[in-house]
PDB file of N, CA and C in Angstrom:
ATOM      1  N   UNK A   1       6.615  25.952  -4.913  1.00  0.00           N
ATOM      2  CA  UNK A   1       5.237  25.819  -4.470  1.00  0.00           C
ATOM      3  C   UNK A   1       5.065  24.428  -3.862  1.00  0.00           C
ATOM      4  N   UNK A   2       4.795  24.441  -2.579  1.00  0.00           N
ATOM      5  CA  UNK A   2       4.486  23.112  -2.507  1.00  0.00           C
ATOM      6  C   UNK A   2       3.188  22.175  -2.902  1.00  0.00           C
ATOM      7  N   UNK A   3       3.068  20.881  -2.641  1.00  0.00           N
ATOM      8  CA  UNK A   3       1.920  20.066  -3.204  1.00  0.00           C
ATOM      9  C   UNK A   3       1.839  19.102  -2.101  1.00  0.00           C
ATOM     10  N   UNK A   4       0.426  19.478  -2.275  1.00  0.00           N
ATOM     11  CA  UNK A   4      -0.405  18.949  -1.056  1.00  0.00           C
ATOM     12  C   UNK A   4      -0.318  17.302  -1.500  1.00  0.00           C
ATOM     13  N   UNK A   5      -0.273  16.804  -0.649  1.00  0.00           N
ATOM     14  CA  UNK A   5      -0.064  15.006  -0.814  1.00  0.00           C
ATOM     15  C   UNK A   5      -1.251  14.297   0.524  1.00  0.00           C
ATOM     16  N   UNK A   6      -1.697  13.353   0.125  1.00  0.00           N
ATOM     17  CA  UNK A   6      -2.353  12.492   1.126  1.00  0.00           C
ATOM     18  C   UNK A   6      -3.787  12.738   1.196  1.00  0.00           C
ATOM     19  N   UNK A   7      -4.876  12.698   2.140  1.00  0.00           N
ATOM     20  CA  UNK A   7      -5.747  12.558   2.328  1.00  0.00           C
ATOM     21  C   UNK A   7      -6.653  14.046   2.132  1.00  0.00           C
ATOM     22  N   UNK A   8      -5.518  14.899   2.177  1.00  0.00           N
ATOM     23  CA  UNK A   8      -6.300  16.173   1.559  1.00  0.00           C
ATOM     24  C   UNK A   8      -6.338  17.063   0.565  1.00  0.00           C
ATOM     25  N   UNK A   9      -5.796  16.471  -0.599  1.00  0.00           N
ATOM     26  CA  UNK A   9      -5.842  16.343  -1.693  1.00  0.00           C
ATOM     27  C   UNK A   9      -6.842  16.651  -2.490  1.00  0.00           C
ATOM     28  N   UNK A  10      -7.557  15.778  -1.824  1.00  0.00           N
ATOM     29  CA  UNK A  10      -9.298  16.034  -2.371  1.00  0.00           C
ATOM     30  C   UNK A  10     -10.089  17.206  -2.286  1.00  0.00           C
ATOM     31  N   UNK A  11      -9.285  17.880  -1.848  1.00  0.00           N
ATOM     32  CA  UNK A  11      -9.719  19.047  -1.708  1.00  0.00           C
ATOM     33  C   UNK A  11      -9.693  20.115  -2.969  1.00  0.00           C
ATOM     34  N   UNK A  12      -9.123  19.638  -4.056  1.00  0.00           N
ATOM     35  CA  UNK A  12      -8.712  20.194  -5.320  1.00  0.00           C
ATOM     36  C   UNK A  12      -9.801  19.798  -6.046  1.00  0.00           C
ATOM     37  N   UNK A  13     -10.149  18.239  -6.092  1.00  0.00           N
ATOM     38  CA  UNK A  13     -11.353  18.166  -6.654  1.00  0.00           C
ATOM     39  C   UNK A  13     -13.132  18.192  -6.306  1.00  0.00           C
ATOM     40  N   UNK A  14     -13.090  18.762  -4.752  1.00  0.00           N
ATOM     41  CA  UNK A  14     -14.119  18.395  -4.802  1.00  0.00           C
ATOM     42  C   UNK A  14     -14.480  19.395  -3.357  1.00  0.00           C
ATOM     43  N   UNK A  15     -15.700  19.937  -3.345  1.00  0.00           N
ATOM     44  CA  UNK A  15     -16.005  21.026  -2.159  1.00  0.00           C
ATOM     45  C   UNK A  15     -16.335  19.842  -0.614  1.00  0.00           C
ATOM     46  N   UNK A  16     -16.889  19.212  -1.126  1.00  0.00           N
ATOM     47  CA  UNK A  16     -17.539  18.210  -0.407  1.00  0.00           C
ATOM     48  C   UNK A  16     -16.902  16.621  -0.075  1.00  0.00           C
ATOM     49  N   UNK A  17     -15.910  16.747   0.839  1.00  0.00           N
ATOM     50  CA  UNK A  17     -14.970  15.487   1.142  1.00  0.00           C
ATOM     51  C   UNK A  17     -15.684  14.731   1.698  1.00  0.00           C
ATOM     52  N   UNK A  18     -15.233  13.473   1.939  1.00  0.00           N
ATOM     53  CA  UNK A  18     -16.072  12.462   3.241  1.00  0.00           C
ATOM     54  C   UNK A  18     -16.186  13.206   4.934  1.00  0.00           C
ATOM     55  N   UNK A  19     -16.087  12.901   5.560  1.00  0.00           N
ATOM     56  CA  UNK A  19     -16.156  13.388   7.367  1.00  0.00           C
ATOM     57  C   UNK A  19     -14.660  13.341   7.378  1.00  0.00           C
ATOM     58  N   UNK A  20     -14.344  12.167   7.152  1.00  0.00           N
ATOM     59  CA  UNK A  20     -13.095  11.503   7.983  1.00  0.00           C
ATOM     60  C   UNK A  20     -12.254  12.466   7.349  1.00  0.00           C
ATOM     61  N   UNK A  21     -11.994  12.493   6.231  1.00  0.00           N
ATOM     62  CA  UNK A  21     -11.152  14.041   5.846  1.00  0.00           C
ATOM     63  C   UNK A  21     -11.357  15.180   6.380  1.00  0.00           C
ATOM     64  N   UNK A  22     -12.343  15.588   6.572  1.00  0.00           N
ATOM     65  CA  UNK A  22     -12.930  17.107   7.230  1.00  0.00           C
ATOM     66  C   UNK A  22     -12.370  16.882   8.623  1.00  0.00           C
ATOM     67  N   UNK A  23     -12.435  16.074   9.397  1.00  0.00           N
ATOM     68  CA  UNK A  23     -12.159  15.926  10.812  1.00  0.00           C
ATOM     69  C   UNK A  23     -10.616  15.865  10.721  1.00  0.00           C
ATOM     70  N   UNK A  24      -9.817  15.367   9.831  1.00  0.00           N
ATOM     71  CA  UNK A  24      -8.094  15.423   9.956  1.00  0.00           C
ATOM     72  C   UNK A  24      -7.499  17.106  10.905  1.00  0.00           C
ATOM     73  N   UNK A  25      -6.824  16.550  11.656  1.00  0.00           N
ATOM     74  CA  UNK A  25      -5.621  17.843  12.095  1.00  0.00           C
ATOM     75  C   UNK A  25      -4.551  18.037  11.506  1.00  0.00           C
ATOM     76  N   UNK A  26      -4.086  17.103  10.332  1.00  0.00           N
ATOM     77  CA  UNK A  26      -2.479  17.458   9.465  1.00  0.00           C
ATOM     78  C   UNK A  26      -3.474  17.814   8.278  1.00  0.00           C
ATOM     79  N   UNK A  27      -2.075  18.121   7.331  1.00  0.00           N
ATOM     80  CA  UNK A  27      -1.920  18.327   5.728  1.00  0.00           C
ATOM     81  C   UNK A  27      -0.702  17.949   5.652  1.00  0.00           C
ATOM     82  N   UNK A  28      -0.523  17.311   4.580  1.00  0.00           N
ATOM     83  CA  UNK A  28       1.168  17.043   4.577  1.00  0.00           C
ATOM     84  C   UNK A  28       1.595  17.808   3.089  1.00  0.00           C
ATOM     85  N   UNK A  29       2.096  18.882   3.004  1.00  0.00           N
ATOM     86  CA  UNK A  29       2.811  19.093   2.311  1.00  0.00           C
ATOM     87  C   UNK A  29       4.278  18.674   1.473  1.00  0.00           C
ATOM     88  N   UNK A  30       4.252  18.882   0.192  1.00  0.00           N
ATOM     89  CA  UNK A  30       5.841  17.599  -0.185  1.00  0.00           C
ATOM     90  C   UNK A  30       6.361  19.381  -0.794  1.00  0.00           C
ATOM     91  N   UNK A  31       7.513  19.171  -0.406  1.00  0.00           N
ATOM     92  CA  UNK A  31       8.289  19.795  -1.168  1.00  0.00           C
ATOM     93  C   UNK A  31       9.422  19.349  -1.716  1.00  0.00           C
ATOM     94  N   UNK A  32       9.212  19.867  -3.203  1.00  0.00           N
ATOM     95  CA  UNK A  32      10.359  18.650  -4.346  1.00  0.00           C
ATOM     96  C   UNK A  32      11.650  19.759  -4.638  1.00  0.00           C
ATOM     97  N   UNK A  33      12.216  18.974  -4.693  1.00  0.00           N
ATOM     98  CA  UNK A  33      14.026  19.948  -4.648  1.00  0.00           C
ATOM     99  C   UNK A  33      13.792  21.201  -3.312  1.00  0.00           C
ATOM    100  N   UNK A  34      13.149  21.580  -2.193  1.00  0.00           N
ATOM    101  CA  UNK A  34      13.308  21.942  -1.188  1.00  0.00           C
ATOM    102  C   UNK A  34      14.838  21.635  -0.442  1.00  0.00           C
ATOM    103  N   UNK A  35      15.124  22.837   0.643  1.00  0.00           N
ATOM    104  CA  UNK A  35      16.237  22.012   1.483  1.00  0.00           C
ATOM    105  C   UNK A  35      15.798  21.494   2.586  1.00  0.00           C
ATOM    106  N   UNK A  36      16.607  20.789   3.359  1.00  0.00           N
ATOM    107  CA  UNK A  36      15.744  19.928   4.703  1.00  0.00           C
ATOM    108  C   UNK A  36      15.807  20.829   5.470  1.00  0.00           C
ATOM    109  N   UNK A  37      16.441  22.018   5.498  1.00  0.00           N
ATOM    110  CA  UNK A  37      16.430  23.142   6.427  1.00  0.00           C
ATOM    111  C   UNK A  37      15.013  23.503   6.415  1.00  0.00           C
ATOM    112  N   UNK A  38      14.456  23.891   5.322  1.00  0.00           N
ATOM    113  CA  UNK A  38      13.213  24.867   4.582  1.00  0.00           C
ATOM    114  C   UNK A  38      12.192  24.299   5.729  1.00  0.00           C
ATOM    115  N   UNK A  39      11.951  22.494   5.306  1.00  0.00           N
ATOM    116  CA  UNK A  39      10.880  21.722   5.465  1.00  0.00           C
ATOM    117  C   UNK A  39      11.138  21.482   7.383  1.00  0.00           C
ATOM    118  N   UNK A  40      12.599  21.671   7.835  1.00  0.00           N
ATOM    119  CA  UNK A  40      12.381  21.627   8.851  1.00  0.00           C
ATOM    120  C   UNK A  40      11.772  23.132  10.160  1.00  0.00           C
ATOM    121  N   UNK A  41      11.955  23.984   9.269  1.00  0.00           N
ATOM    122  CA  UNK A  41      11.425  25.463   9.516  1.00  0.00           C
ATOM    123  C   UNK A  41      10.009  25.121   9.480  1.00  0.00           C
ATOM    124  N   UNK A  42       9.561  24.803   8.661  1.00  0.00           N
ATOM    125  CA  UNK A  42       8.071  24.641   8.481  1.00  0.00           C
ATOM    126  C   UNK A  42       7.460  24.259   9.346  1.00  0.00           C
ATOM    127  N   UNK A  43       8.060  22.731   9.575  1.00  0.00           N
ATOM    128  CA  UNK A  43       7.164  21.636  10.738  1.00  0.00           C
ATOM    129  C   UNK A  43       7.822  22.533  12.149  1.00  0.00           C
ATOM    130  N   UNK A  44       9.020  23.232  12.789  1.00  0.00           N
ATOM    131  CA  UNK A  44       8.970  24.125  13.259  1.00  0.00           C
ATOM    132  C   UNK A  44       7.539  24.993  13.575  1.00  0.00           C
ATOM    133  N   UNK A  45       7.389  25.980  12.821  1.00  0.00           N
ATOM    134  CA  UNK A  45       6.599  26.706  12.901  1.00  0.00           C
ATOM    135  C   UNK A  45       4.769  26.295  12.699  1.00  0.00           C
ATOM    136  N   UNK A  46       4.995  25.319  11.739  1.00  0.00           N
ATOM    137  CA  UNK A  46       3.513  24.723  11.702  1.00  0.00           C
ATOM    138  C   UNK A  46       2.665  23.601  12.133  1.00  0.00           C
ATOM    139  N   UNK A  47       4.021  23.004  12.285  1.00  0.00           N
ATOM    140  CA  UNK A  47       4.176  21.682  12.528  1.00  0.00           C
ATOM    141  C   UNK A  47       3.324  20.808  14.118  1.00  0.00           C
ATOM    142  N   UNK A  48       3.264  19.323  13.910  1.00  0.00           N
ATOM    143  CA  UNK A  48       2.641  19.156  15.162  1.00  0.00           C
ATOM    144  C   UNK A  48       3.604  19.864  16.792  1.00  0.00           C
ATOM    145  N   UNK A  49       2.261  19.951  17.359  1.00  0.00           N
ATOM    146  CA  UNK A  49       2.745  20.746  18.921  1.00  0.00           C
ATOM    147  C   UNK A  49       2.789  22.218  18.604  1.00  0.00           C
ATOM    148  N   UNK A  50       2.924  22.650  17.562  1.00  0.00           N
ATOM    149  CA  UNK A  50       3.887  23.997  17.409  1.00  0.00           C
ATOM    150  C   UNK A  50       2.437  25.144  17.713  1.00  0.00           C
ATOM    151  N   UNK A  51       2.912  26.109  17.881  1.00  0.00           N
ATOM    152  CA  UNK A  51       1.700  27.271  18.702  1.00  0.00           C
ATOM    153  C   UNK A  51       0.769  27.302  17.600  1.00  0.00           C
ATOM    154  N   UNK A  52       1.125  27.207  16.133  1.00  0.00           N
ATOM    155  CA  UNK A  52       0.059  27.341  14.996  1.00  0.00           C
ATOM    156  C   UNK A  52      -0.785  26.472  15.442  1.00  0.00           C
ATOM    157  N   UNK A  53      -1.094  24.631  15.615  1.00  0.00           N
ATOM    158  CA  UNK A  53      -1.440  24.201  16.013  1.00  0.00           C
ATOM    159  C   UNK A  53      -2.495  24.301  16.806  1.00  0.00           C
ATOM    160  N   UNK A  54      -2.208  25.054  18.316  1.00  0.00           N
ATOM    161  CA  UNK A  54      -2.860  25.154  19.029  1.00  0.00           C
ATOM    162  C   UNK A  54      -3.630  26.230  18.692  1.00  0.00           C
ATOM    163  N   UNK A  55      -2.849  27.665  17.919  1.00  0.00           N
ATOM    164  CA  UNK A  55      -4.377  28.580  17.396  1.00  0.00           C
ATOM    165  C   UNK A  55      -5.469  27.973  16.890  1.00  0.00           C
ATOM    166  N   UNK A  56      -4.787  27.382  15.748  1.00  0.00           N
ATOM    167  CA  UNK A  56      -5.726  26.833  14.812  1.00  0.00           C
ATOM    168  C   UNK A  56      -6.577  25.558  14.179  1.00  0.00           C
ATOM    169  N   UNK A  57      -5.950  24.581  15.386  1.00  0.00           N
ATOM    170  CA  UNK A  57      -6.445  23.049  15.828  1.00  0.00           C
ATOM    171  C   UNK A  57      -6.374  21.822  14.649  1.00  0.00           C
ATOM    172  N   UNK A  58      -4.972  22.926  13.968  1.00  0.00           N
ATOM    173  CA  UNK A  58      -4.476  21.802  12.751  1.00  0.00           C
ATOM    174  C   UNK A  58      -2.792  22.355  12.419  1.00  0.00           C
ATOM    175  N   UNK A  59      -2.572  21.138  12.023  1.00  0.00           N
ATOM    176  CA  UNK A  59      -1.107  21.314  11.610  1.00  0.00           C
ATOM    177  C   UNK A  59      -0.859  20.817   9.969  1.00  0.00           C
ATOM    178  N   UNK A  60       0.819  21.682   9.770  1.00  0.00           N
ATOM    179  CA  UNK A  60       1.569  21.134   8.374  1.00  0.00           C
ATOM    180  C   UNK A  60       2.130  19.973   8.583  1.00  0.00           C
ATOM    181  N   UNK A  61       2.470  19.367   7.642  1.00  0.00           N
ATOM    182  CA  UNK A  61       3.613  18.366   8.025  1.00  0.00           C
ATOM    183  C   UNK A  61       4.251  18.360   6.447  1.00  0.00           C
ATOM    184  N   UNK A  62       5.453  19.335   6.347  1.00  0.00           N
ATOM    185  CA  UNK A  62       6.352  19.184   5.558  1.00  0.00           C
ATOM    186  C   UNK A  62       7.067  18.295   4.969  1.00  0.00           C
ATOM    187  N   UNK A  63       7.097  17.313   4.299  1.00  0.00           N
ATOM    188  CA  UNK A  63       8.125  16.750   3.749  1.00  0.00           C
ATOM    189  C   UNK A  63       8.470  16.339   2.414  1.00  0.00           C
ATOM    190  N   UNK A  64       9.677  15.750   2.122  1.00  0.00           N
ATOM    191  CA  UNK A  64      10.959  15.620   0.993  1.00  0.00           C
ATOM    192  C   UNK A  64      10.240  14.487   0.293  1.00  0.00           C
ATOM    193  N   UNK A  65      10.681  13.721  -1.041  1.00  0.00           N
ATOM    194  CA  UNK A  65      10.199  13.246  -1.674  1.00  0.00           C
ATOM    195  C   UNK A  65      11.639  11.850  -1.243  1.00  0.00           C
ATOM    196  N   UNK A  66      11.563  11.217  -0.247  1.00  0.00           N
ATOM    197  CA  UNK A  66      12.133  10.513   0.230  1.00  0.00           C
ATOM    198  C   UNK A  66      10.753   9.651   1.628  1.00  0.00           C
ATOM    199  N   UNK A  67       9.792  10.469   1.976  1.00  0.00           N
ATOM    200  CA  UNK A  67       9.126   9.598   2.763  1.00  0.00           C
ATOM    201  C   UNK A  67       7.444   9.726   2.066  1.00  0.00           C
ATOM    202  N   UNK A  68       7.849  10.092   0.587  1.00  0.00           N
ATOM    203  CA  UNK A  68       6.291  10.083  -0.018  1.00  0.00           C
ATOM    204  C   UNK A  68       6.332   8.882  -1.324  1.00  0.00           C
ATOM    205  N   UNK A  69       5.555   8.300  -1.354  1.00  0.00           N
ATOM    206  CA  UNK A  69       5.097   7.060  -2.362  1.00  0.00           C
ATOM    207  C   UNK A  69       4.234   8.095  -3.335  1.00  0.00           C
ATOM    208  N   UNK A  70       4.726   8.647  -4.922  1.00  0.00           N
ATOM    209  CA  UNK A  70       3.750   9.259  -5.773  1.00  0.00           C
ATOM    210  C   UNK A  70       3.274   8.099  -6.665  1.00  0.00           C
ATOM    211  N   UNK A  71       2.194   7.855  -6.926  1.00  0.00           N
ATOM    212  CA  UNK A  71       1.740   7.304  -8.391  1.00  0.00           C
ATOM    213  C   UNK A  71       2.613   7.607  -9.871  1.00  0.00           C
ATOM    214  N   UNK A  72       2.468   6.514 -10.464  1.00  0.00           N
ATOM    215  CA  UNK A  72       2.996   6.934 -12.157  1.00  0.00           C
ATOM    216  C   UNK A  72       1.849   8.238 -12.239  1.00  0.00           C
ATOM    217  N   UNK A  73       2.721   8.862 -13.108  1.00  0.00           N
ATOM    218  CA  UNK A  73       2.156   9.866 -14.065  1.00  0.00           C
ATOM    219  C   UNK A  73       1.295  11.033 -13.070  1.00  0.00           C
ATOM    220  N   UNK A  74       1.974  11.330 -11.878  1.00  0.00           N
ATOM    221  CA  UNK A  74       1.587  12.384 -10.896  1.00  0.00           C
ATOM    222  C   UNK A  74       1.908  13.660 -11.731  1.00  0.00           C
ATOM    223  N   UNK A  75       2.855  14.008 -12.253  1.00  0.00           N
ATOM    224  CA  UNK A  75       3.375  15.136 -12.686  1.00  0.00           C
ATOM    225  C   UNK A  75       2.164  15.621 -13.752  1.00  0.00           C
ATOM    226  N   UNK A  76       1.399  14.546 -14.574  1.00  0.00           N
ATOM    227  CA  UNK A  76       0.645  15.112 -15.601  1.00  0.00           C
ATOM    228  C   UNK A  76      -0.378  15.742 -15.406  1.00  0.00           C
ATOM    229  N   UNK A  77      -1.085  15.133 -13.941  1.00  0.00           N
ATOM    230  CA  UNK A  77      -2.234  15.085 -12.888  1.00  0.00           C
ATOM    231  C   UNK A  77      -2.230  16.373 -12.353  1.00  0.00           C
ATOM    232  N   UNK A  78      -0.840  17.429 -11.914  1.00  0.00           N
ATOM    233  CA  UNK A  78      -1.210  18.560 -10.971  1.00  0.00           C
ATOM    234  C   UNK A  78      -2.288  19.298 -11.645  1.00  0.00           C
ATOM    235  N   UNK A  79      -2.912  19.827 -10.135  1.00  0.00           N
ATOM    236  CA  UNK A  79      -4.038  20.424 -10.023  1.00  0.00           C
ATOM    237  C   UNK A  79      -3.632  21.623  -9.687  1.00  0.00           C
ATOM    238  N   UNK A  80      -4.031  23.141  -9.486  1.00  0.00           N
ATOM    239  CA  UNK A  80      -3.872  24.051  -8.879  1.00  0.00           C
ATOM    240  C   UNK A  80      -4.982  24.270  -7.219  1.00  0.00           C
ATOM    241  N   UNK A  81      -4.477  24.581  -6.191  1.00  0.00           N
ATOM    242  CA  UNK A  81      -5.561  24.741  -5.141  1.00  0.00           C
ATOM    243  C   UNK A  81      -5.556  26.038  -5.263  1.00  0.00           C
ATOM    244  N   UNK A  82      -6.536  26.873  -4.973  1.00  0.00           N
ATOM    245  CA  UNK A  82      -6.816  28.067  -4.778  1.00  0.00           C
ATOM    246  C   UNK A  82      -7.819  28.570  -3.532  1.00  0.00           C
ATOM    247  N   UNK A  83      -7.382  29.897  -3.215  1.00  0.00           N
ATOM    248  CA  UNK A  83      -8.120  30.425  -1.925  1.00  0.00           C
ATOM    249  C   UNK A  83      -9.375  30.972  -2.395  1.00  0.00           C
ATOM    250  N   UNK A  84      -9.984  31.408  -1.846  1.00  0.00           N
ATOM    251  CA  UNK A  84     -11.307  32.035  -2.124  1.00  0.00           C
ATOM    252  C   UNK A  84     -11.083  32.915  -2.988  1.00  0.00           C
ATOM    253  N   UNK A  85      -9.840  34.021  -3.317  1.00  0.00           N
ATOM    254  CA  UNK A  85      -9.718  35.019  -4.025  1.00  0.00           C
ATOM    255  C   UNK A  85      -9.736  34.605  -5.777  1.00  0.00           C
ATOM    256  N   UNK A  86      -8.880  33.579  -5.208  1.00  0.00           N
ATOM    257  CA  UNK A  86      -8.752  33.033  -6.593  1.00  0.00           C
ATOM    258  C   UNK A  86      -7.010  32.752  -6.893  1.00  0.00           C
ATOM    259  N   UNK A  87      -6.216  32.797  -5.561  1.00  0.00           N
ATOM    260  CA  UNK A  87      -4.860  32.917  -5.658  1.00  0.00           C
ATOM    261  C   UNK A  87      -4.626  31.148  -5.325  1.00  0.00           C
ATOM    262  N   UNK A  88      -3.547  31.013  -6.177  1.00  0.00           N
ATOM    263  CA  UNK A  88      -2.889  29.531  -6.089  1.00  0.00           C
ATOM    264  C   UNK A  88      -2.013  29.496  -4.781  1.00  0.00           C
ATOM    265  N   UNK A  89      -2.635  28.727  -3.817  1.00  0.00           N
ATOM    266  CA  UNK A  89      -1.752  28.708  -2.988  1.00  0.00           C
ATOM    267  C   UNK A  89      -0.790  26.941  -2.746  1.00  0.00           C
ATOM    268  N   UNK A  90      -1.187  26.019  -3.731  1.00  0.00           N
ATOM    269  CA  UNK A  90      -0.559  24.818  -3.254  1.00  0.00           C
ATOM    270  C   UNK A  90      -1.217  24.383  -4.644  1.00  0.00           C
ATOM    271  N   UNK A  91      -0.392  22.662  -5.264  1.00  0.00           N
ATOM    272  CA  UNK A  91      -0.669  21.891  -5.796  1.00  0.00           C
ATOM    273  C   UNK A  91      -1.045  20.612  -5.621  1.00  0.00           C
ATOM    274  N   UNK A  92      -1.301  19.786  -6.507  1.00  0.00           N
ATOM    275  CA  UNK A  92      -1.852  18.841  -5.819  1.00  0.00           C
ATOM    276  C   UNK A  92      -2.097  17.771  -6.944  1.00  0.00           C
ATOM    277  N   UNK A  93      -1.621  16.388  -6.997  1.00  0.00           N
ATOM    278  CA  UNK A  93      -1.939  15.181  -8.119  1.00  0.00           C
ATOM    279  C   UNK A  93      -3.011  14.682  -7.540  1.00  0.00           C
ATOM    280  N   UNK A  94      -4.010  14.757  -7.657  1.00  0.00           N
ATOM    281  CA  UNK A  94      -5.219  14.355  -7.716  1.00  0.00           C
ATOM    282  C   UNK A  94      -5.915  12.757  -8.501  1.00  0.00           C
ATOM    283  N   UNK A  95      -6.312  11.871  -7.955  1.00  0.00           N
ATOM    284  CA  UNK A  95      -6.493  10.825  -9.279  1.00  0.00           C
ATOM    285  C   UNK A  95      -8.356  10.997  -9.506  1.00  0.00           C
ATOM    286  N   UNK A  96      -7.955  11.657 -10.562  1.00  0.00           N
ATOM    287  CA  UNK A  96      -9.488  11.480 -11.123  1.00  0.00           C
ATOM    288  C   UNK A  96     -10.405  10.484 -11.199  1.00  0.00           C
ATOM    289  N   UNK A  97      -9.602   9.232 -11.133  1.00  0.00           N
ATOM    290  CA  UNK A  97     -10.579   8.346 -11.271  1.00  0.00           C
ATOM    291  C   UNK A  97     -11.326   7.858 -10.395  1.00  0.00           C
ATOM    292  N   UNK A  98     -10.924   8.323  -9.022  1.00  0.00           N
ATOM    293  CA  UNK A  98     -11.346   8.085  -7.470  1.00  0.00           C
ATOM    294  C   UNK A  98     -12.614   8.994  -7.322  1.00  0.00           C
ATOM    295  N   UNK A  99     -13.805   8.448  -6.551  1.00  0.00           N
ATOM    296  CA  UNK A  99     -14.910   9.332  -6.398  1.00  0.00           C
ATOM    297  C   UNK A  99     -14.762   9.537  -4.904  1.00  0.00           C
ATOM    298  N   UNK A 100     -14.502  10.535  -4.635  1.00  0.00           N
ATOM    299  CA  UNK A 100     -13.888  10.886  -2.964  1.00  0.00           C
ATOM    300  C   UNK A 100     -15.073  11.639  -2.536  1.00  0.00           C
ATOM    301  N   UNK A 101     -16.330  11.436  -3.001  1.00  0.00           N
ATOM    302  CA  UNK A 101     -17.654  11.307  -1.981  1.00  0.00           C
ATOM    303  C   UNK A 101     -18.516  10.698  -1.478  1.00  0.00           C
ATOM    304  N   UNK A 102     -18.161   9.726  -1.800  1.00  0.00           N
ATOM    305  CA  UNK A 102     -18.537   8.164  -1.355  1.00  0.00           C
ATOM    306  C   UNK A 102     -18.139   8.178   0.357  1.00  0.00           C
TER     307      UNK A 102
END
């Protein structure tokens, strides 16, 4: 499963982000023990430029736990994201202590 990392994150805790998040065109997804094949399929297919992109006026950006900086104690932190149904589609370390509506 991957886990959502970076600026949209906040999206686990909270319906209501700042602008500047709402206006982003990435998500960066991390995938941990992934192969670089997997993550390079991804940004492939989802990735910036790629036709998803242009349907949908946002992109993935896949990557390895080699170009991500986690906080201590991320692992204790995952969150589950879920779709409207109620299905887990991504994770996410979240720091609670941040008020990300400010």
């Amino acid at each position: 499963m991957p886990l959502i990392v970076g600026s949209q994150a906040v999206y686990v805790v909270t319906d209501f982000p700042p602008e500047i998040i709402r206006q982003s065109i990435e998500c960066d997804f991390l995938f941990i023990g992934g192969k670089t094949e997997i993550r390079t399929e991804i940004n492939k297919k989802l990735g910036v430029f790629s036709q998803f992109q242009i349907e949908h006026g946002f992109y993935a950006d896949a990557l390895g736990l080699g170009t991500v900086i986690l906080p201590t104690g991320w692992q204790e932190r995952l969150q589950n994201l879920k779709d409207k149904s109620g299905i887990i589609i991504a994770e996410t370390a979240s720091d609670p202590d941040k008020n990300v509506t400010e």
